[in-house]
N, C-alpha and C. Protein backbone atom coordinates (compact mmCIF):
# COMPACT_ATOMS: atom_id res chain seq x y z
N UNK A 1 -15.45 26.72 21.16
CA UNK A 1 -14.68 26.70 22.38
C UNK A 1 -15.58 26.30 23.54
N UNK A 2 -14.89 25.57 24.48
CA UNK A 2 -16.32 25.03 25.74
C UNK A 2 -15.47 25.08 26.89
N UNK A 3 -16.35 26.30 27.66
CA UNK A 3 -16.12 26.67 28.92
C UNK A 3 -16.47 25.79 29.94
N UNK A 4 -15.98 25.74 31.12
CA UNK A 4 -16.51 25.34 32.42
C UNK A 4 -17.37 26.45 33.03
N UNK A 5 -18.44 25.47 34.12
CA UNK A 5 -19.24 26.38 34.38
C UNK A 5 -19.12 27.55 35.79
N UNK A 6 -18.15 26.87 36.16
CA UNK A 6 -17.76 27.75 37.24
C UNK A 6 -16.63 28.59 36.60
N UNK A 7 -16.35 29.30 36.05
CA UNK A 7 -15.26 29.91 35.38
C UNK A 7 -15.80 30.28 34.12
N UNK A 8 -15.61 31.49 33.41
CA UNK A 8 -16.00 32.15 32.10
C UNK A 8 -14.48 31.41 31.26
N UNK A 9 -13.57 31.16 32.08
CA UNK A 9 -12.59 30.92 31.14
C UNK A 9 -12.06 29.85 30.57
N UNK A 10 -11.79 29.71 29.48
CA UNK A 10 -11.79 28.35 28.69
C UNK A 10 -11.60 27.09 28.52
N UNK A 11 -11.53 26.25 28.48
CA UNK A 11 -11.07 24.90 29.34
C UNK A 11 -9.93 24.75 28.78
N UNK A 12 -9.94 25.27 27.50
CA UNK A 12 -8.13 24.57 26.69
C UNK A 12 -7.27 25.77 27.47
N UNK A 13 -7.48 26.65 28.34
CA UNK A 13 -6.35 27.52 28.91
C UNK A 13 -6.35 26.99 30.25
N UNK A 14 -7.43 26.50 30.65
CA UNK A 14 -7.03 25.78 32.37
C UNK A 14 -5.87 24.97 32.21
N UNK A 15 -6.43 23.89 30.84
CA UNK A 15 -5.37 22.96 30.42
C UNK A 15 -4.11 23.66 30.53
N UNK A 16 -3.47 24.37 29.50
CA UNK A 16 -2.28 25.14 29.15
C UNK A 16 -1.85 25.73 30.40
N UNK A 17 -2.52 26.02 31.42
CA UNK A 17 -2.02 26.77 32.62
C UNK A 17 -1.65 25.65 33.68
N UNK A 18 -2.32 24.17 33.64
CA UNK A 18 -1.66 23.08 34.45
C UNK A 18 -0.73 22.40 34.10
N UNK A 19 -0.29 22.53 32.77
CA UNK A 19 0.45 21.53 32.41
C UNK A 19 1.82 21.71 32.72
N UNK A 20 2.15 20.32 33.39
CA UNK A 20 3.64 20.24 33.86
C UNK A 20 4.71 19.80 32.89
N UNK A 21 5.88 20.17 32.70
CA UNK A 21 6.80 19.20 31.87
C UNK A 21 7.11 18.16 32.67
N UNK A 22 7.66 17.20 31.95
CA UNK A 22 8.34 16.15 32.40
C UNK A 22 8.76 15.52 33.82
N UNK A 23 9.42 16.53 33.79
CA UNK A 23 10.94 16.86 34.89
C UNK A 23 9.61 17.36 36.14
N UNK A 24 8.74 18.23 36.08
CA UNK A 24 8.01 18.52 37.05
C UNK A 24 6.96 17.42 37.67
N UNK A 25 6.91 16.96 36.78
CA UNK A 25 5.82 15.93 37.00
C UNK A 25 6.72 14.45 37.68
N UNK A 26 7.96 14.22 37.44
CA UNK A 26 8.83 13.26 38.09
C UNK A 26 8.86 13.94 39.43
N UNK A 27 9.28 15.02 39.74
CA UNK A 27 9.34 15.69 40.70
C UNK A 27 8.26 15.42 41.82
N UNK A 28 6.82 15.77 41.47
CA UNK A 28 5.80 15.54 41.91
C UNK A 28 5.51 14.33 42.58
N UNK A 29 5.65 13.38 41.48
CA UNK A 29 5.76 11.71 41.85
C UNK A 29 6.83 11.12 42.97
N UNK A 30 7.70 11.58 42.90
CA UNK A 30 8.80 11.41 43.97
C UNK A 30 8.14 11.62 44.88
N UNK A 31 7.98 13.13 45.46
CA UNK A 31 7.79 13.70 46.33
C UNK A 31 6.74 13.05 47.12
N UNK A 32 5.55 12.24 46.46
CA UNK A 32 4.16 11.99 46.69
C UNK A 32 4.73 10.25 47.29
N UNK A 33 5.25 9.32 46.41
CA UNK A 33 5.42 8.01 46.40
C UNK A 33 6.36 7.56 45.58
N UNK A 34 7.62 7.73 45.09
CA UNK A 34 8.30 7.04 43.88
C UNK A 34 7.77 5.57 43.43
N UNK A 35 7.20 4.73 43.75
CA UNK A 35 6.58 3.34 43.78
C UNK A 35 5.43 3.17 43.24
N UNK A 36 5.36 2.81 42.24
CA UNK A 36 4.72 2.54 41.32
C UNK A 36 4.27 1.32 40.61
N UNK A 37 3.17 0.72 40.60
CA UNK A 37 3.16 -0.74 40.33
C UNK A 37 2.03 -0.84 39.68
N UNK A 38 2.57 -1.24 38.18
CA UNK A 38 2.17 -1.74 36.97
C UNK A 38 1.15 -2.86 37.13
N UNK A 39 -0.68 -2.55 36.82
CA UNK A 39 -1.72 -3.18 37.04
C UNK A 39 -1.63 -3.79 36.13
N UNK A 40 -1.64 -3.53 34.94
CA UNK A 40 -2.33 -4.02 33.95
C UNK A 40 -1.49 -3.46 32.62
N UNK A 41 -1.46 -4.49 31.34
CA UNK A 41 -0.55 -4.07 30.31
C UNK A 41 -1.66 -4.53 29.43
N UNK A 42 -2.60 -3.65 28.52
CA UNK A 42 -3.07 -3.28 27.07
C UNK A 42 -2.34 -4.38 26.06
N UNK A 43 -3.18 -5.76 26.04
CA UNK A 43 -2.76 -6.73 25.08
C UNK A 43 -3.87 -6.68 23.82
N UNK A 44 -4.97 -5.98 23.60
CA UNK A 44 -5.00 -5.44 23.09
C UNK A 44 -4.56 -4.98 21.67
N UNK A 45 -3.57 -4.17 21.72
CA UNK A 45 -3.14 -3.64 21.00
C UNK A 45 -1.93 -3.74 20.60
N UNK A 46 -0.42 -3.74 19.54
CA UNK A 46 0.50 -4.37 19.44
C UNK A 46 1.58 -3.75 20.17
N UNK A 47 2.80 -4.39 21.12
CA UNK A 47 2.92 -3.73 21.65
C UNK A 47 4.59 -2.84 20.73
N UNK A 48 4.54 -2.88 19.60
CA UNK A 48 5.67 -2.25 18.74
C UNK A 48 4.97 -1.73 17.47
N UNK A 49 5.15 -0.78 17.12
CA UNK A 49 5.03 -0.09 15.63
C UNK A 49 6.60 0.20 14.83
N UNK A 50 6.19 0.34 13.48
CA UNK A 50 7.31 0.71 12.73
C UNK A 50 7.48 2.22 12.15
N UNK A 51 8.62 2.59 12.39
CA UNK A 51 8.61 4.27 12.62
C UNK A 51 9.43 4.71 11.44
N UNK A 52 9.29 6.02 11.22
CA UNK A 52 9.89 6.82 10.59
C UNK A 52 11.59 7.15 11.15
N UNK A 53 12.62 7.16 10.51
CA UNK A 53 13.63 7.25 11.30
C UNK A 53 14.53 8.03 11.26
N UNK A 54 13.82 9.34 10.98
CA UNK A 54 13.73 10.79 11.29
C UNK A 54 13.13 11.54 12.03
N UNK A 55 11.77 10.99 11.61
CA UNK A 55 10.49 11.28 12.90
C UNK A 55 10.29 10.60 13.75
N UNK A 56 9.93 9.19 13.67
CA UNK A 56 10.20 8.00 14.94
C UNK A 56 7.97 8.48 14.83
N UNK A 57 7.85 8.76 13.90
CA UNK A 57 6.29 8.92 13.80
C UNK A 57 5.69 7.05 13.09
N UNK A 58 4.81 6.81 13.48
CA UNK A 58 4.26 5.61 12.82
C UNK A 58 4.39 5.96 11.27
N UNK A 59 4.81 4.45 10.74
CA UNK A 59 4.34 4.56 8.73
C UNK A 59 3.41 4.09 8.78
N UNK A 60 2.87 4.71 7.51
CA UNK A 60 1.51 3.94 6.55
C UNK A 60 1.83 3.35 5.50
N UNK A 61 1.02 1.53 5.54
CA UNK A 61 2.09 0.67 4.54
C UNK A 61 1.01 1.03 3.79
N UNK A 62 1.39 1.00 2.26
CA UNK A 62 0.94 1.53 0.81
C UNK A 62 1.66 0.73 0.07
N UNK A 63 0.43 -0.36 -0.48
CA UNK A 63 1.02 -1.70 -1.20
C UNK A 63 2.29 -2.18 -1.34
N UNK A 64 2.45 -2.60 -0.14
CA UNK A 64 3.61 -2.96 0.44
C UNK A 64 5.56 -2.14 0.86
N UNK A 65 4.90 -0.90 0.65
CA UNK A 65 5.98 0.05 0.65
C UNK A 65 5.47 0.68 2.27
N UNK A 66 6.19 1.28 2.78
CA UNK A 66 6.05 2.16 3.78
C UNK A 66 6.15 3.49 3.70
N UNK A 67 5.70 4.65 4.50
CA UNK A 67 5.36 5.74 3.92
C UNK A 67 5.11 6.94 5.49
N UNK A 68 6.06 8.00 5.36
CA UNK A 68 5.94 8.53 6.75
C UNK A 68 5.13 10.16 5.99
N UNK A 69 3.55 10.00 6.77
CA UNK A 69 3.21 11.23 6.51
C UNK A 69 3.72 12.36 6.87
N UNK A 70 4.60 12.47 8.30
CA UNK A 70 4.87 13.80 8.40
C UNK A 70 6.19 13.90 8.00
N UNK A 71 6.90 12.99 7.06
CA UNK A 71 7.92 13.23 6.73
C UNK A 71 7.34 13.60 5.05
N UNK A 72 6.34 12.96 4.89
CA UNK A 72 6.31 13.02 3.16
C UNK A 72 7.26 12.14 2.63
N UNK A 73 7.85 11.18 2.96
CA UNK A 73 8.22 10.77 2.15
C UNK A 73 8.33 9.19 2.67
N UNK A 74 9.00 8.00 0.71
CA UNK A 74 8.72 6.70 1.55
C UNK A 74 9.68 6.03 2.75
N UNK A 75 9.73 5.13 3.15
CA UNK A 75 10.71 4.66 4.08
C UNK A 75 11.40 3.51 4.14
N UNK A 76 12.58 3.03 3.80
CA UNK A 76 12.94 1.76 2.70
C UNK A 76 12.82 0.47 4.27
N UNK A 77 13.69 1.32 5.12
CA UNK A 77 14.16 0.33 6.39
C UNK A 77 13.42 0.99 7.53
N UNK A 78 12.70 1.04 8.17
CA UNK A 78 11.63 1.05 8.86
C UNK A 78 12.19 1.06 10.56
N UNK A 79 11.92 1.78 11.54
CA UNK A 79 12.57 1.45 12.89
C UNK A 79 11.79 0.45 13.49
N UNK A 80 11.74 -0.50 13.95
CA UNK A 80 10.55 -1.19 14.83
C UNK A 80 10.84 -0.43 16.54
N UNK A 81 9.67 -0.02 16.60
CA UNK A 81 9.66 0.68 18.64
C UNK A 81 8.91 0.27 18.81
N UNK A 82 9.22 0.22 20.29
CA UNK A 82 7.94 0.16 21.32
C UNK A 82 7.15 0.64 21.69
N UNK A 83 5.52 0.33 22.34
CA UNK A 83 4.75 1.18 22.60
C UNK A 83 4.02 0.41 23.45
N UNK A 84 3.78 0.42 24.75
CA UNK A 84 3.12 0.01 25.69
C UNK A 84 2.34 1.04 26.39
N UNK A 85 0.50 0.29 26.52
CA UNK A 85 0.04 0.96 27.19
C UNK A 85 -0.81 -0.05 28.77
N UNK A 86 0.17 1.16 29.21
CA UNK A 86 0.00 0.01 30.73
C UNK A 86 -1.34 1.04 31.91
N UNK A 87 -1.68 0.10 32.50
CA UNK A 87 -2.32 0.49 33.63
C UNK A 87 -1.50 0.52 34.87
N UNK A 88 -1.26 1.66 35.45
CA UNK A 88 -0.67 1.79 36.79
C UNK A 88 -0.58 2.38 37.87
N UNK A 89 -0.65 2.11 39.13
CA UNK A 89 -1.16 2.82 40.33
C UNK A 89 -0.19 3.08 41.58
N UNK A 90 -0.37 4.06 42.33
CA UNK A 90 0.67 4.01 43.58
C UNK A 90 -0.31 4.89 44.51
N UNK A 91 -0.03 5.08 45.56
CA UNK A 91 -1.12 5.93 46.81
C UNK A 91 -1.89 6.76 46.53
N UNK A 92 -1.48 7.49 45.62
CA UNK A 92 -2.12 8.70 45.26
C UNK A 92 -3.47 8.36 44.01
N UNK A 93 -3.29 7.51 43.63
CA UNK A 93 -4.20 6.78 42.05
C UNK A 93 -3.96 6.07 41.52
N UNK A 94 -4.31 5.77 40.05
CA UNK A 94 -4.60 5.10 39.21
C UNK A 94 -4.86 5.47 37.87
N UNK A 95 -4.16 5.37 36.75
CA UNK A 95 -4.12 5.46 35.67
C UNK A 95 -3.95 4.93 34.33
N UNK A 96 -4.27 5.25 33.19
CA UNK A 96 -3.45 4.74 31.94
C UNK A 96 -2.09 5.15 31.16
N UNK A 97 -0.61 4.73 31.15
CA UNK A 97 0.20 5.60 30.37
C UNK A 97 0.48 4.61 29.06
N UNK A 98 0.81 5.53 28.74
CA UNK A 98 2.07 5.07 27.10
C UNK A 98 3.27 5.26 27.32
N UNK A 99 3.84 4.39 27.10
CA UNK A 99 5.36 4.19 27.07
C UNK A 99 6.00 3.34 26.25
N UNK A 100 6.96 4.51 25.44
CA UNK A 100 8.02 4.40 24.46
C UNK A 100 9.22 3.85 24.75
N UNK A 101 9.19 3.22 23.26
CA UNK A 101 10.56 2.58 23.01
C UNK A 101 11.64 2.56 24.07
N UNK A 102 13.03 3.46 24.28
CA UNK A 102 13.75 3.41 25.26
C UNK A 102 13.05 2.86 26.91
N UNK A 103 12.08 3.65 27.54
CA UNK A 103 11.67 3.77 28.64
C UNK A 103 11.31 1.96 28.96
N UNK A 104 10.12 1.63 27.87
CA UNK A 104 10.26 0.14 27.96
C UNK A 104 11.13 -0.83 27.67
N UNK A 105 12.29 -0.67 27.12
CA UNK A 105 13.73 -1.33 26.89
C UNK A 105 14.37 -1.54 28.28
N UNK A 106 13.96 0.10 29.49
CA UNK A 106 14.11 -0.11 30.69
C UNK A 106 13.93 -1.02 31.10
N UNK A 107 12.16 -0.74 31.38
CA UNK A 107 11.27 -1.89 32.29
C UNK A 107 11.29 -3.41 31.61
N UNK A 108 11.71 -3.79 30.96
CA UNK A 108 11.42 -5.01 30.18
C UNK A 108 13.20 -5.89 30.52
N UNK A 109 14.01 -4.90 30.20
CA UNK A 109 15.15 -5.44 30.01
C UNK A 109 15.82 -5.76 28.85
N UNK A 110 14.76 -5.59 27.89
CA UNK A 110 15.67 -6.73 26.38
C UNK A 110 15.03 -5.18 25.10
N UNK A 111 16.04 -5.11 24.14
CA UNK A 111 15.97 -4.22 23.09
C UNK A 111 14.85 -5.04 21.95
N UNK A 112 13.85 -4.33 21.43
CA UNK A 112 12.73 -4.52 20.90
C UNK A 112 13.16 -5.84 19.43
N UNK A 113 14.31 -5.72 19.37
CA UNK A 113 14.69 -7.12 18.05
C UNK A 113 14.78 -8.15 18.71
N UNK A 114 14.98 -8.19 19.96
CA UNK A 114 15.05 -9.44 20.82
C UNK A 114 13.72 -9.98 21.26
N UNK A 115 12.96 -9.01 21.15
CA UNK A 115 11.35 -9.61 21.66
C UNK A 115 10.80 -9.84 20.46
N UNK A 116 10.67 -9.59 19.15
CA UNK A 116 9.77 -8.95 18.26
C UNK A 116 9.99 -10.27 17.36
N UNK A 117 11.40 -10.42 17.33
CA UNK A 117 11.70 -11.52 16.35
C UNK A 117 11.14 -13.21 16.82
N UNK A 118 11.41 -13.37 18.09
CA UNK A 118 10.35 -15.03 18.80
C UNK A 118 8.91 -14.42 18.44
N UNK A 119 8.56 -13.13 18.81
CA UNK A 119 6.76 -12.66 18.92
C UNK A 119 6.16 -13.58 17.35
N UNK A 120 6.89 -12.66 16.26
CA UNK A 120 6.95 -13.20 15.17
C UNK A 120 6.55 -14.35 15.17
N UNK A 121 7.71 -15.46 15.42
CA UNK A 121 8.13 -16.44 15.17
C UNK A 121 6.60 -17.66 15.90
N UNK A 122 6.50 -17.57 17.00
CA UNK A 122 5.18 -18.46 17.81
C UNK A 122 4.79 -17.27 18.46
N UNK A 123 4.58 -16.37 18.65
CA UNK A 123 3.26 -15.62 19.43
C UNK A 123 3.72 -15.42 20.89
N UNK A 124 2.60 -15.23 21.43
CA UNK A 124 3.14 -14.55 22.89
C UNK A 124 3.58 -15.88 23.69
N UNK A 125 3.12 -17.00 23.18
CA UNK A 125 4.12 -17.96 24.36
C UNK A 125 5.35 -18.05 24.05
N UNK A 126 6.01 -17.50 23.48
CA UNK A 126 7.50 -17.73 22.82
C UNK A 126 8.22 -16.19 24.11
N UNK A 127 7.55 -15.19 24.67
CA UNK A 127 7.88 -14.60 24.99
C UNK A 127 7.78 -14.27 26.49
N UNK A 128 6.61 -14.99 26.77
CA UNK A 128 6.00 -14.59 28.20
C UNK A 128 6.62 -15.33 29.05
């Protein structure tokens, strides 16, 4: 366990004692700046995985089958989601988030078979 040094008490309970849900943390953001503007988008990394569609957890392909660990079991038809990790800032800072499937269907405008299938097809100039 690893304390801070000004405090005997634990760092994973500072954690547990700041943490906001959701709804509080929208709250916060309002209150501070609602405006928010997207620096930078993580190309990187892909921006869709294929999910479990029970769990909506990533599969693991296993010679050519798919496979959801926290389901235990295999997965015939696969969900494709989204997953963007963007850089973004407003008065108060600057940060990194992740953002899922629905939320980026928001910001984007188009449902993930509509992007995924041109991505496929020629690469990011087919999309950008």
């Amino acid at each position: 366990m690893i304390y801070n040094q000004k405090n005997v008490e634990p760092n994973e309970e500072i954690l547990f004692r700041n943490r906001k849900t959701i709804s509080e943390f929208l709250r916060i953001v309002s209150d501070t700046n609602p405006e928010v503007m997207v620096l930078s988008i993580d190309m990187n990394n892909d921006f869709y995985y294929k999910s479990c569609v029970v769990c909506y957890r990533k599969l693991v392909e296993i010679e050519l089958k798919f496979y959801s660990v926290n389901c235990s079991k295999d997965v015939d038809y696969p969900k494709l989601r989204y997953v963007l990790k963007v850089f973004a800032s407003n008065e108060t800072g600057s940060t990194w988030f992740v953002i899922f499937d629905k939320e980026v269907e928001k910001v984007i405008g188009h449902d993930i078979e509509t992007v995924v299938e041109p991505y496929l097809k020629d690469g990011w100039q087919a999309i950008l």
